[in-house]
PDB file of N, CA and C in Angstrom:
ATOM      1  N   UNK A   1      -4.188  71.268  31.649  1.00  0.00           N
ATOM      2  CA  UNK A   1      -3.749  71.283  33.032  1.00  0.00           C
ATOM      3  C   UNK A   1      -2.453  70.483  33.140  1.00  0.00           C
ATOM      4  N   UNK A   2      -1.867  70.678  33.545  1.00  0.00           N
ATOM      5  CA  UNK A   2      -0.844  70.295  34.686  1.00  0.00           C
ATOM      6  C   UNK A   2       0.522  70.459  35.764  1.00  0.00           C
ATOM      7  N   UNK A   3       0.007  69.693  36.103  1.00  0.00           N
ATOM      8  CA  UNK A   3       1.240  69.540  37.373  1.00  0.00           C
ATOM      9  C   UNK A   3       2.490  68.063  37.724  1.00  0.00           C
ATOM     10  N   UNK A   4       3.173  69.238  38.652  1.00  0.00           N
ATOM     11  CA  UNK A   4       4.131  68.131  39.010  1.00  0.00           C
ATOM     12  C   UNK A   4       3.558  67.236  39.609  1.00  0.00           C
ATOM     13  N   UNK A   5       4.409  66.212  39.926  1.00  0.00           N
ATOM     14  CA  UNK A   5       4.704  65.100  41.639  1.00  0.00           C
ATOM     15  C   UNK A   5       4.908  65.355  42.180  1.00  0.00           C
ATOM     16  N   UNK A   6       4.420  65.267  43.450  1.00  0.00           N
ATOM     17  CA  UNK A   6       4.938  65.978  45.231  1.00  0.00           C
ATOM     18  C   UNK A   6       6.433  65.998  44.830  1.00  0.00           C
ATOM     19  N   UNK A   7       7.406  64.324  44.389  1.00  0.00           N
ATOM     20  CA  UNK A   7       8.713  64.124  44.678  1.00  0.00           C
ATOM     21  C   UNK A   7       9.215  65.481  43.252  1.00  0.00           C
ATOM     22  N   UNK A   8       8.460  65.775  42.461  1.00  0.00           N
ATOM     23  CA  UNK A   8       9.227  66.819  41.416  1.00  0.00           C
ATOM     24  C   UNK A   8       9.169  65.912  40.589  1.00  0.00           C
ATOM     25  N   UNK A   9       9.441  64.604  40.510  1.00  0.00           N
ATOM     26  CA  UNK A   9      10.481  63.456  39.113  1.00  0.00           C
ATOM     27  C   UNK A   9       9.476  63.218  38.067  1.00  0.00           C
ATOM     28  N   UNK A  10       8.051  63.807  38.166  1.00  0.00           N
ATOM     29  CA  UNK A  10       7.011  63.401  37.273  1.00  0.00           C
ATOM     30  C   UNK A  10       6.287  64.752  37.135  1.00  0.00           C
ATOM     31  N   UNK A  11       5.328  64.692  35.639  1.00  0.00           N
ATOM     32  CA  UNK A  11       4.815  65.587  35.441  1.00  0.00           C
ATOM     33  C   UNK A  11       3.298  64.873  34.694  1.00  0.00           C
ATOM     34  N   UNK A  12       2.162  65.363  35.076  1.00  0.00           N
ATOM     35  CA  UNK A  12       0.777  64.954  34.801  1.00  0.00           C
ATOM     36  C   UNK A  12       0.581  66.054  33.965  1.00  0.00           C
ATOM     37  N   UNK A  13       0.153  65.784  32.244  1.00  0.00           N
ATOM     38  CA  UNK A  13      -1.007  66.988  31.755  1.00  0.00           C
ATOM     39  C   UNK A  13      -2.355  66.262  31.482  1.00  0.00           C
ATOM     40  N   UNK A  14      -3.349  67.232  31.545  1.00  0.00           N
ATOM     41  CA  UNK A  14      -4.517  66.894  30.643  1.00  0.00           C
ATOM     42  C   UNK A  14      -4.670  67.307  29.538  1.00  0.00           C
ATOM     43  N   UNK A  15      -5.212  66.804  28.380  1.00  0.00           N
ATOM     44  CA  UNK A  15      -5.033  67.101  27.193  1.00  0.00           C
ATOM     45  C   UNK A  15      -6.825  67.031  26.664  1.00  0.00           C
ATOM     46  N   UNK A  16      -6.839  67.638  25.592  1.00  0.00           N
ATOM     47  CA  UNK A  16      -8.059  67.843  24.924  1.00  0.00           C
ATOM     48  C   UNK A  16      -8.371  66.574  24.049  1.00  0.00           C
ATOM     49  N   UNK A  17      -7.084  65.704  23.989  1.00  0.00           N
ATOM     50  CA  UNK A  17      -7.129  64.425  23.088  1.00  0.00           C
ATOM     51  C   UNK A  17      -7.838  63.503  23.919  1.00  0.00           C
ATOM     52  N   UNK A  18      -8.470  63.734  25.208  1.00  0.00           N
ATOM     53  CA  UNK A  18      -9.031  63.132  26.156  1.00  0.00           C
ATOM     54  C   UNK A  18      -8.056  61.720  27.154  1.00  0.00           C
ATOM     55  N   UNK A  19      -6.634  62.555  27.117  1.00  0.00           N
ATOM     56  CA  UNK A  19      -5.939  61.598  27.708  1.00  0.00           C
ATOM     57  C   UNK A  19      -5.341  62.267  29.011  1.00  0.00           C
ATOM     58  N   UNK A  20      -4.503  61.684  29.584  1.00  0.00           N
ATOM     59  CA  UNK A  20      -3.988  61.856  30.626  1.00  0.00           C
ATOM     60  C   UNK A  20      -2.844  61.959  30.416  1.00  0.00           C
ATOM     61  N   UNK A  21      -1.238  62.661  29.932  1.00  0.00           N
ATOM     62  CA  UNK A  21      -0.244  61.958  29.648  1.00  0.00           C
ATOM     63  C   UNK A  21       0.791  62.240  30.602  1.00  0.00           C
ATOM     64  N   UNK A  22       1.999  61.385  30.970  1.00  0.00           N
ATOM     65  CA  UNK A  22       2.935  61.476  32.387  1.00  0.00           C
ATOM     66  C   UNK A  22       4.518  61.486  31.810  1.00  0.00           C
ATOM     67  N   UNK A  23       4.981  62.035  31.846  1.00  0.00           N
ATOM     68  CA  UNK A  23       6.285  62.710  31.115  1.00  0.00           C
ATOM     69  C   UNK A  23       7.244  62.595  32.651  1.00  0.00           C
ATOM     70  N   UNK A  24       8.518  62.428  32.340  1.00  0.00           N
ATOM     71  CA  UNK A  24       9.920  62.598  33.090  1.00  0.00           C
ATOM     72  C   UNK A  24      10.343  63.755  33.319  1.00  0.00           C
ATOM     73  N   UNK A  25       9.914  64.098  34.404  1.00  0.00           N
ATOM     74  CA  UNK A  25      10.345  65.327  34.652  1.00  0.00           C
ATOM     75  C   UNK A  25      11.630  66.442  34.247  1.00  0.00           C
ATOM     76  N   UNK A  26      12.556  65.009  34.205  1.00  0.00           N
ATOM     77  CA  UNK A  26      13.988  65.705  34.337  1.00  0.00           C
ATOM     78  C   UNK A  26      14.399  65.596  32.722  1.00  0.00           C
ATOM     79  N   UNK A  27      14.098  64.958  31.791  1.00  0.00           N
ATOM     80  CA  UNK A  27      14.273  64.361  30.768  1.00  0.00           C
ATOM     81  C   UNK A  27      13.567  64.860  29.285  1.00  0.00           C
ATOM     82  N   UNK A  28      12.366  64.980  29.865  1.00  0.00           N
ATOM     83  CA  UNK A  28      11.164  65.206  28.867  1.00  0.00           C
ATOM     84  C   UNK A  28      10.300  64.164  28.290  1.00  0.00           C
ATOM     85  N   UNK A  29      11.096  62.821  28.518  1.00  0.00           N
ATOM     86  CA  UNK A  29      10.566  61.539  28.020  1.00  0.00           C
ATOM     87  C   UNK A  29       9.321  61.323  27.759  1.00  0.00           C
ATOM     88  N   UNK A  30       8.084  60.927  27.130  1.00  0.00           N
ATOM     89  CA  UNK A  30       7.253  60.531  27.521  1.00  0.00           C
ATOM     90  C   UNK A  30       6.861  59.419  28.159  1.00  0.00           C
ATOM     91  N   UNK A  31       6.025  59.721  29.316  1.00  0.00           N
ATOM     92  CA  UNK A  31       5.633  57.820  30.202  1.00  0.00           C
ATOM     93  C   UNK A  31       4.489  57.315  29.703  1.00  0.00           C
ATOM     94  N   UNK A  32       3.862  56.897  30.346  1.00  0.00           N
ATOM     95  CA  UNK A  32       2.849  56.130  30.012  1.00  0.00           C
ATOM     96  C   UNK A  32       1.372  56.965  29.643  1.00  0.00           C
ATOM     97  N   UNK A  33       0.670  56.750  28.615  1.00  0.00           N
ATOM     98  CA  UNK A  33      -0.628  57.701  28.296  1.00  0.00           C
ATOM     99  C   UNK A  33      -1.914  57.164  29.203  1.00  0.00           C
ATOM    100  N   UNK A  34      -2.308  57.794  29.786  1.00  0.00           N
ATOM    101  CA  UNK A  34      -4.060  56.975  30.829  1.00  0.00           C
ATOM    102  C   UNK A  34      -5.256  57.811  29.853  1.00  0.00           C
ATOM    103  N   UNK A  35      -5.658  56.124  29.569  1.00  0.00           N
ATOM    104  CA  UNK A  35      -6.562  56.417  28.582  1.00  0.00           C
ATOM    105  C   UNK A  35      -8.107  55.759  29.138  1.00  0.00           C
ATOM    106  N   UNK A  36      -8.889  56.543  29.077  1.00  0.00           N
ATOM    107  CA  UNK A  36     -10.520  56.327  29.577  1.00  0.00           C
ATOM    108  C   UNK A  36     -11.355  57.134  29.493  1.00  0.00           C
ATOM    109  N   UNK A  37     -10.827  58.951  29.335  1.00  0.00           N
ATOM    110  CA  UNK A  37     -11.794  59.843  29.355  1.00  0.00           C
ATOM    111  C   UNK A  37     -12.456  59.723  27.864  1.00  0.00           C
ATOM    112  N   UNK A  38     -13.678  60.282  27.847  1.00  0.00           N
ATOM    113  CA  UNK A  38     -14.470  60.912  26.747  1.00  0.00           C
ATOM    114  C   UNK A  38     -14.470  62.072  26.139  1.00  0.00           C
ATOM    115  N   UNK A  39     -14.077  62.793  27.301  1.00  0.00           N
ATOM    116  CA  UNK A  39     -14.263  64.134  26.647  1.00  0.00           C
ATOM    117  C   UNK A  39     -12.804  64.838  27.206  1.00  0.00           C
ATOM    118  N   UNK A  40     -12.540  66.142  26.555  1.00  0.00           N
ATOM    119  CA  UNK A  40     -11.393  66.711  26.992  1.00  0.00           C
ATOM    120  C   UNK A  40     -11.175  66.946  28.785  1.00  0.00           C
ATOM    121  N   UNK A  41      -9.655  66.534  28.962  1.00  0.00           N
ATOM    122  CA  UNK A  41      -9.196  66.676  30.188  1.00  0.00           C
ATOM    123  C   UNK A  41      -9.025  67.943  31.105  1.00  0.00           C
ATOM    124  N   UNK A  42      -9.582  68.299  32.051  1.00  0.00           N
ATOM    125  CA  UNK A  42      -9.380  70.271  32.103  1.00  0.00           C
ATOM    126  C   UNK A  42      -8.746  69.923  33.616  1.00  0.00           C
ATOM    127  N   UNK A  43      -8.445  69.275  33.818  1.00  0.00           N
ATOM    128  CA  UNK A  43      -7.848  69.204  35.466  1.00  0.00           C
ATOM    129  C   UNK A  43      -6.958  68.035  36.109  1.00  0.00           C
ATOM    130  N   UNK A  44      -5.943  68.509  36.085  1.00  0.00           N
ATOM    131  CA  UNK A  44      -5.083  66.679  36.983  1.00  0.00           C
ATOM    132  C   UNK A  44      -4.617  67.305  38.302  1.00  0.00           C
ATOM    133  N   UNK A  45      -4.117  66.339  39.018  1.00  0.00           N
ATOM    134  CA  UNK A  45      -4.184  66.610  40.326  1.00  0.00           C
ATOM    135  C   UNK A  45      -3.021  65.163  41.211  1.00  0.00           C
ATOM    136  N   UNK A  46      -1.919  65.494  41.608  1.00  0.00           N
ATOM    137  CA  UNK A  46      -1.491  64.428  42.528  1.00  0.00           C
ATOM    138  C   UNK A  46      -1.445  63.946  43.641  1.00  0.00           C
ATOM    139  N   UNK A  47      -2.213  62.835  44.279  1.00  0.00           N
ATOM    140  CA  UNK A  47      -2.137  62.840  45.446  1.00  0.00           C
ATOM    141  C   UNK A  47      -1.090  63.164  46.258  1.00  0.00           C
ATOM    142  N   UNK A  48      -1.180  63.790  47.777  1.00  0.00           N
ATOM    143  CA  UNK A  48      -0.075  63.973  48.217  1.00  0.00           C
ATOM    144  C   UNK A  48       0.735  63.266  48.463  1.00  0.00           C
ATOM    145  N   UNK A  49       0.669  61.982  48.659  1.00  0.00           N
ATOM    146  CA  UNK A  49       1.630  60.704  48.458  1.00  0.00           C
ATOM    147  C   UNK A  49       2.570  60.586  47.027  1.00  0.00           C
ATOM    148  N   UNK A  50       1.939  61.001  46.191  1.00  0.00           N
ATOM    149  CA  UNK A  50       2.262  61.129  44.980  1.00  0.00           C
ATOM    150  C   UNK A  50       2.366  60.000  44.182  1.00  0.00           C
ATOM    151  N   UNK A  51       1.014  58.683  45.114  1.00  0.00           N
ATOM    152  CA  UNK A  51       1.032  57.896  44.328  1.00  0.00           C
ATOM    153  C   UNK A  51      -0.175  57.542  43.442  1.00  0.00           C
ATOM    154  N   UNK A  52      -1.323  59.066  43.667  1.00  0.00           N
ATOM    155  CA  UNK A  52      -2.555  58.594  42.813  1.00  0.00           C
ATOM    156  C   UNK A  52      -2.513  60.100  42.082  1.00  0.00           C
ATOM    157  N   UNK A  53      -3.214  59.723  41.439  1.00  0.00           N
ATOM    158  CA  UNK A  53      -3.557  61.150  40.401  1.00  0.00           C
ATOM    159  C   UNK A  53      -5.225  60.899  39.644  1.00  0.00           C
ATOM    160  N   UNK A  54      -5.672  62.306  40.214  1.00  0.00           N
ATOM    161  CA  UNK A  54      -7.156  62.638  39.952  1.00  0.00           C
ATOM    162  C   UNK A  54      -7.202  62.927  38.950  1.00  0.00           C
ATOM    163  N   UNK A  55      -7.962  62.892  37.815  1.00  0.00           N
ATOM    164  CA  UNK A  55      -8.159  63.622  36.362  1.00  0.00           C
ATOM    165  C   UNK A  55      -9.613  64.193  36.307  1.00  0.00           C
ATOM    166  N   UNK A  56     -10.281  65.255  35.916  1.00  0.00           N
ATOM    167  CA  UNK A  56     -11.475  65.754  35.739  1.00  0.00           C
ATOM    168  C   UNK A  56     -11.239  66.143  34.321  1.00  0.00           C
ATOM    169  N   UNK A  57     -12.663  65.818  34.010  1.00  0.00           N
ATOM    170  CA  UNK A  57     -12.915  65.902  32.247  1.00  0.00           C
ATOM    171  C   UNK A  57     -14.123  66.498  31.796  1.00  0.00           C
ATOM    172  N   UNK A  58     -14.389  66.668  30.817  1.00  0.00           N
ATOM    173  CA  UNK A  58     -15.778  67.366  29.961  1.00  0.00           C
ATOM    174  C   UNK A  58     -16.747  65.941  30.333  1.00  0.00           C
ATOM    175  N   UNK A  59     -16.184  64.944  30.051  1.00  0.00           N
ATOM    176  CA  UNK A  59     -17.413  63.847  30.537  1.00  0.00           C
ATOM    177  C   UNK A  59     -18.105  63.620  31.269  1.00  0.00           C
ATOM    178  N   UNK A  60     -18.057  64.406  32.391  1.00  0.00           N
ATOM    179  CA  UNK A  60     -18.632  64.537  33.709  1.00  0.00           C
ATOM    180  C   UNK A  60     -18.368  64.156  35.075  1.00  0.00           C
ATOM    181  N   UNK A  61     -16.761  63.227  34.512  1.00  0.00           N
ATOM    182  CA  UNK A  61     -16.349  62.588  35.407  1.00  0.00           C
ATOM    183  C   UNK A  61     -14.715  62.862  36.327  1.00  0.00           C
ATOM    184  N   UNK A  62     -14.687  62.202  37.388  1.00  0.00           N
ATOM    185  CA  UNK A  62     -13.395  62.584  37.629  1.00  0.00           C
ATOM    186  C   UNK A  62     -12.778  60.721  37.789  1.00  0.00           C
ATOM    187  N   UNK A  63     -11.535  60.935  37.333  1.00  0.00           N
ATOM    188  CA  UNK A  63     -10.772  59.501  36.994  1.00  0.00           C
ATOM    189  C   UNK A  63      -9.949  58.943  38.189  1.00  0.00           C
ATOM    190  N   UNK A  64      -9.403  58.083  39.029  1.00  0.00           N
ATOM    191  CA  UNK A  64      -8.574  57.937  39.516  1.00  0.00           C
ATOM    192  C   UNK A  64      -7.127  57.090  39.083  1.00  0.00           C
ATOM    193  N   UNK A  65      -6.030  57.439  39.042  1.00  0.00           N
ATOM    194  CA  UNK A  65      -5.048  56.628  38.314  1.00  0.00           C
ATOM    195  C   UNK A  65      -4.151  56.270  38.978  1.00  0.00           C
ATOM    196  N   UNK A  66      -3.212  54.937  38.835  1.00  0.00           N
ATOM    197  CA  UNK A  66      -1.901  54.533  39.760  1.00  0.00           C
ATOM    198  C   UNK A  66      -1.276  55.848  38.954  1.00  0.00           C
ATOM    199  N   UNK A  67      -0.579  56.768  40.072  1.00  0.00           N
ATOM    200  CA  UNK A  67       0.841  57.231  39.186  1.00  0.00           C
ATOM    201  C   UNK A  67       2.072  56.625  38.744  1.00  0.00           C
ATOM    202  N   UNK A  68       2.205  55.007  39.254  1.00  0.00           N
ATOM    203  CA  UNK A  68       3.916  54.593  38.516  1.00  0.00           C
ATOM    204  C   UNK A  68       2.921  53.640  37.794  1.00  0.00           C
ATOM    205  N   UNK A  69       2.394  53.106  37.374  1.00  0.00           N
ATOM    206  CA  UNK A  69       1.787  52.072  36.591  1.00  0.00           C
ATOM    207  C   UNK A  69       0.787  52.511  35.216  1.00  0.00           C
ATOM    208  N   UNK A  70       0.114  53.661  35.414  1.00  0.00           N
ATOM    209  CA  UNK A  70      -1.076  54.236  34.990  1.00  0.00           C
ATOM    210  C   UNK A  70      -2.231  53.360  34.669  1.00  0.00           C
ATOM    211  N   UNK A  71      -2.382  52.808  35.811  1.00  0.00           N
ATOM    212  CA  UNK A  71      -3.698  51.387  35.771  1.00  0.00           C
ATOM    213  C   UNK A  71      -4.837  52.161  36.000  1.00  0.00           C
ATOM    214  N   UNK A  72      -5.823  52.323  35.762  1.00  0.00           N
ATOM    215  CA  UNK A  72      -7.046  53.053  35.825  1.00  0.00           C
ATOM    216  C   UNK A  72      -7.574  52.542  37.231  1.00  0.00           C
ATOM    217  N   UNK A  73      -8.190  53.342  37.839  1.00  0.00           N
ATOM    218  CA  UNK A  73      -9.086  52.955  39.315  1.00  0.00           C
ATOM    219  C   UNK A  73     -10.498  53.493  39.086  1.00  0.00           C
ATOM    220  N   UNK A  74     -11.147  53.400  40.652  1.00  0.00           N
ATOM    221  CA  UNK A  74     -12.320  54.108  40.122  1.00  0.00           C
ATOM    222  C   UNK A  74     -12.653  55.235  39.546  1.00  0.00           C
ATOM    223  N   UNK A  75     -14.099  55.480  38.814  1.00  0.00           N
ATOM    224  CA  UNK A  75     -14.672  56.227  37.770  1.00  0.00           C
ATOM    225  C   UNK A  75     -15.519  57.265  38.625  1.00  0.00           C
ATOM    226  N   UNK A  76     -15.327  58.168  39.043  1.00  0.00           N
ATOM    227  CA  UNK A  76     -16.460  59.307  40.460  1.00  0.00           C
ATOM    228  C   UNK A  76     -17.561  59.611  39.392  1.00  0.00           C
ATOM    229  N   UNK A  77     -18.331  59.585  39.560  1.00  0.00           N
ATOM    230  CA  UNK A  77     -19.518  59.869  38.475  1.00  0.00           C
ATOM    231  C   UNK A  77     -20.330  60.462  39.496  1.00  0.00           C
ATOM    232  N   UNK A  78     -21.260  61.580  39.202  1.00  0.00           N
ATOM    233  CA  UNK A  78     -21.883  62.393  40.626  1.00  0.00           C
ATOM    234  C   UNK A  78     -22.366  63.530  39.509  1.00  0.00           C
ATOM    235  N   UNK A  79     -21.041  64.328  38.836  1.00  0.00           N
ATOM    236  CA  UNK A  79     -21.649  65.602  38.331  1.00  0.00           C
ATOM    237  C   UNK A  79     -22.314  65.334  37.101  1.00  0.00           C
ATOM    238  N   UNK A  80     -23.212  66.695  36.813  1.00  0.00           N
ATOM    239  CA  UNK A  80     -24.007  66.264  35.177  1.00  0.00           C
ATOM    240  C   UNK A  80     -23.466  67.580  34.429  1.00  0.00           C
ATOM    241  N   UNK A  81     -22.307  68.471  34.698  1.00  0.00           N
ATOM    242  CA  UNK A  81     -21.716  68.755  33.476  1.00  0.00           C
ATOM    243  C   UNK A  81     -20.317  68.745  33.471  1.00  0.00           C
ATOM    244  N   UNK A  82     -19.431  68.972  32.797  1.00  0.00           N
ATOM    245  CA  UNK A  82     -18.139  69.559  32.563  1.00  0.00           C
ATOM    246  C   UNK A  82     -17.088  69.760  33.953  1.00  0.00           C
ATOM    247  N   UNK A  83     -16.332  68.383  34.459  1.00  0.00           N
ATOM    248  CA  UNK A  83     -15.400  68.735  35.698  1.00  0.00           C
ATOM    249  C   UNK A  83     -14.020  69.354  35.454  1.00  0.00           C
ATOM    250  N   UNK A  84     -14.060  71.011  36.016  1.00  0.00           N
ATOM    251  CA  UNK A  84     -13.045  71.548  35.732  1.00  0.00           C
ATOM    252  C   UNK A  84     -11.667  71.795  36.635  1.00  0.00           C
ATOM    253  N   UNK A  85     -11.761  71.708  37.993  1.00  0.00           N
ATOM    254  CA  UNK A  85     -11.043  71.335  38.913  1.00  0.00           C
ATOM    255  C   UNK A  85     -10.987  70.080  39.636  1.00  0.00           C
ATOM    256  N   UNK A  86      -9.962  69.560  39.967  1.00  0.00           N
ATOM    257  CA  UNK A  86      -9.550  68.307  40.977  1.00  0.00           C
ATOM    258  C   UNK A  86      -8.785  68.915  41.908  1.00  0.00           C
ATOM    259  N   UNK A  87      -8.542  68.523  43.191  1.00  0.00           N
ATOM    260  CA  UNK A  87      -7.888  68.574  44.222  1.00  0.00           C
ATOM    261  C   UNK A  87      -7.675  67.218  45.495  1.00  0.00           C
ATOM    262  N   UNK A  88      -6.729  67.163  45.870  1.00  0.00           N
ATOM    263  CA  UNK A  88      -6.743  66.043  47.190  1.00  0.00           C
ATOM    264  C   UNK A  88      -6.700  67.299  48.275  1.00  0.00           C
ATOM    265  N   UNK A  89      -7.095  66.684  49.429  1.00  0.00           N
ATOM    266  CA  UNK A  89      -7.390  67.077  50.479  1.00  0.00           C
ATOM    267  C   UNK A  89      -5.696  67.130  51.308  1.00  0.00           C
ATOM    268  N   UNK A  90      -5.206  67.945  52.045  1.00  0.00           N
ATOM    269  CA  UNK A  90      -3.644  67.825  52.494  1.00  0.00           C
ATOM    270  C   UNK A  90      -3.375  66.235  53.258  1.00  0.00           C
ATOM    271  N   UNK A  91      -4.491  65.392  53.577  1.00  0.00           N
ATOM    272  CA  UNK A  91      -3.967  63.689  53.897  1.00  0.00           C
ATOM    273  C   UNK A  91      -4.335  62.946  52.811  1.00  0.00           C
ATOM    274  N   UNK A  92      -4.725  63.539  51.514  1.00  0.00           N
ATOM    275  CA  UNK A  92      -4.771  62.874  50.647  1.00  0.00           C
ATOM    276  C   UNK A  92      -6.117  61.581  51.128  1.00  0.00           C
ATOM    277  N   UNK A  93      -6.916  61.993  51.876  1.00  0.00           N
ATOM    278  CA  UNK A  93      -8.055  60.905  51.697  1.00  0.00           C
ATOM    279  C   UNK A  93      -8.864  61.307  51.296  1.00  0.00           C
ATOM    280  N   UNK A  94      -9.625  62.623  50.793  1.00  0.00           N
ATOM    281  CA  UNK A  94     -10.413  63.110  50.077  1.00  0.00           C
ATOM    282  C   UNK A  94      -9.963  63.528  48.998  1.00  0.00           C
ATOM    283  N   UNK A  95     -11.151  63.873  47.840  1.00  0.00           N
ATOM    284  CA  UNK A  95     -10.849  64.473  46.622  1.00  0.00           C
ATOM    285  C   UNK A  95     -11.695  65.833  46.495  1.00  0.00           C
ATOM    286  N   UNK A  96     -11.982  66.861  45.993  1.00  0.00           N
ATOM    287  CA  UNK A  96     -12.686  67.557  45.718  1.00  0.00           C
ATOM    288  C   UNK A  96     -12.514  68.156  44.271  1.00  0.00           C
ATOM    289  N   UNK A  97     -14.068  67.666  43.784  1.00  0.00           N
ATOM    290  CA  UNK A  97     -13.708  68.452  42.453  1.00  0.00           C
ATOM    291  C   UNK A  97     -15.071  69.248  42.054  1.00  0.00           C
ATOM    292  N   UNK A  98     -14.939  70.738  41.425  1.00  0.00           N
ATOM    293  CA  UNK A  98     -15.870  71.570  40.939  1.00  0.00           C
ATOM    294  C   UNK A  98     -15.954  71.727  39.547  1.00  0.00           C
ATOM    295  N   UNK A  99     -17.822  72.252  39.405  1.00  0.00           N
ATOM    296  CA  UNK A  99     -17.907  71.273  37.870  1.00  0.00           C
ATOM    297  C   UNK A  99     -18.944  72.520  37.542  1.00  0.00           C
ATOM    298  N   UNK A 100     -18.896  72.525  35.812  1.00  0.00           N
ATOM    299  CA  UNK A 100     -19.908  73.869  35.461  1.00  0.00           C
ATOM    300  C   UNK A 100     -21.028  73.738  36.056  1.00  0.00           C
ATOM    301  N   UNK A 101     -21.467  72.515  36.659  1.00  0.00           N
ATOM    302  CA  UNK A 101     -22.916  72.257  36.921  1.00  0.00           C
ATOM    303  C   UNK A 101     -22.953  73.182  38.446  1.00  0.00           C
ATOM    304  N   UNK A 102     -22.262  73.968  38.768  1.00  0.00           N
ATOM    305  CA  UNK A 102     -22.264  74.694  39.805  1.00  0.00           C
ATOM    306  C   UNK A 102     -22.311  74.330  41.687  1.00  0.00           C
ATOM    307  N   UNK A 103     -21.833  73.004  41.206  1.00  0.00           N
ATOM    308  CA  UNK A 103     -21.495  72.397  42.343  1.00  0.00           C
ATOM    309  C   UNK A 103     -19.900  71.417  42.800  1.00  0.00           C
ATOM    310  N   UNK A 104     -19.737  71.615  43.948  1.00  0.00           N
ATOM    311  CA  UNK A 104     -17.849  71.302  44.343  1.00  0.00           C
ATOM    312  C   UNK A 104     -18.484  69.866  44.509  1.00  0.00           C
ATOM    313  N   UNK A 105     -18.238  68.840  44.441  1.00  0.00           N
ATOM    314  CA  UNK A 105     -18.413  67.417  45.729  1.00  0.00           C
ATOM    315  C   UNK A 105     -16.879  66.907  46.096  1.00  0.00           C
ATOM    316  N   UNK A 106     -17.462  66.479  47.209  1.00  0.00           N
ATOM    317  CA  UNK A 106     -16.299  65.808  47.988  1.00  0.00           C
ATOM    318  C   UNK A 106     -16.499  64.364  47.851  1.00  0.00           C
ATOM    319  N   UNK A 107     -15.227  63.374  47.174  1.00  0.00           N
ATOM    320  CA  UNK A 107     -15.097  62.280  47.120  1.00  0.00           C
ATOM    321  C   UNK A 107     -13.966  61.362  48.162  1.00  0.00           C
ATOM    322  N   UNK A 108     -14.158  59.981  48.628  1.00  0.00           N
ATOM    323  CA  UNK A 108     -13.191  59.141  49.361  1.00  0.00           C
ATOM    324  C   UNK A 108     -12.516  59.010  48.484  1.00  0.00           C
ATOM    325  N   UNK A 109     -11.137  59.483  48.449  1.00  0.00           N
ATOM    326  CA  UNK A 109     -10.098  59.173  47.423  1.00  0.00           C
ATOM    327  C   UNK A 109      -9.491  57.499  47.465  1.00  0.00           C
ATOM    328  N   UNK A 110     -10.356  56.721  48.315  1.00  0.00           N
ATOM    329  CA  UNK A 110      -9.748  55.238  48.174  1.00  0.00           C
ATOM    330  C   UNK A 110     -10.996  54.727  47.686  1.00  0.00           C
ATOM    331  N   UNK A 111     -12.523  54.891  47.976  1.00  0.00           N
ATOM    332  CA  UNK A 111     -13.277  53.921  47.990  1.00  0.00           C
ATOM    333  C   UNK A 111     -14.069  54.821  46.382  1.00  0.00           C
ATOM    334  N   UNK A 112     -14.157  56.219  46.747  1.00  0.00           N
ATOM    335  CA  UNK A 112     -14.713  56.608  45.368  1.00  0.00           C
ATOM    336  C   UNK A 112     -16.054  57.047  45.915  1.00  0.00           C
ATOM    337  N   UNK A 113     -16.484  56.738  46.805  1.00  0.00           N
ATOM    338  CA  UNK A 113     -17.878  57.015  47.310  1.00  0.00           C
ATOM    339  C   UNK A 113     -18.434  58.435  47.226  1.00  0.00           C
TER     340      UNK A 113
END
């Protein structure tokens, strides 16, 4: 998976190496790697602020990350298989992500709840 930054200047992939990695848009550079998943990455996602970024993984989980820092935030833990989509909500206070286990949930993209 991935995508741009709302602003364009950044680019989010997920990778099967179970990372997160954030590249210069304009450049190719590599930025900083967000490292925490277990299992391969199948979904990133930027908040519309374009200052958080969702990750969903084979681990069951979906990640939350600073986008200029790549400091890890909370861990959404809820599904019991394989999260293959992430999304923010258009005010960016929700998350929604759908998972093989055949269910979408909706998460507080600040508190994680």
């Amino acid at each position: 998976s991935v995508m741009y930054s709302p602003s364009g200047q950044q680019i989010a992939s997920g990778s099967g190496d179970h990372t997160v990695r954030l590249w210069d848009a304009h450049s190719g550079q590599p930025g900083p790697i967000l490292q925490g998943h277990t299992g391969l990455v199948s979904s990133v996602a930027y908040s519309p602020s374009g200052q958080q970024i969702a990750s969903g993984s084979a681990d069951y989980t979906v990640s939350l990350w600073d986008a200029y820092s790549g400091q890890s935030g909370p861990t959404l833990q809820g599904h019991t298989n394989s999260v293959y989509s992430v999304a923010y909500s258009p005010s960016g206070q929700q998350i929604a992500s759908g998972s093989h286990d055949n269910t979408v949930r909706l998460w507080d993209a600040h508190t994680g709840q």
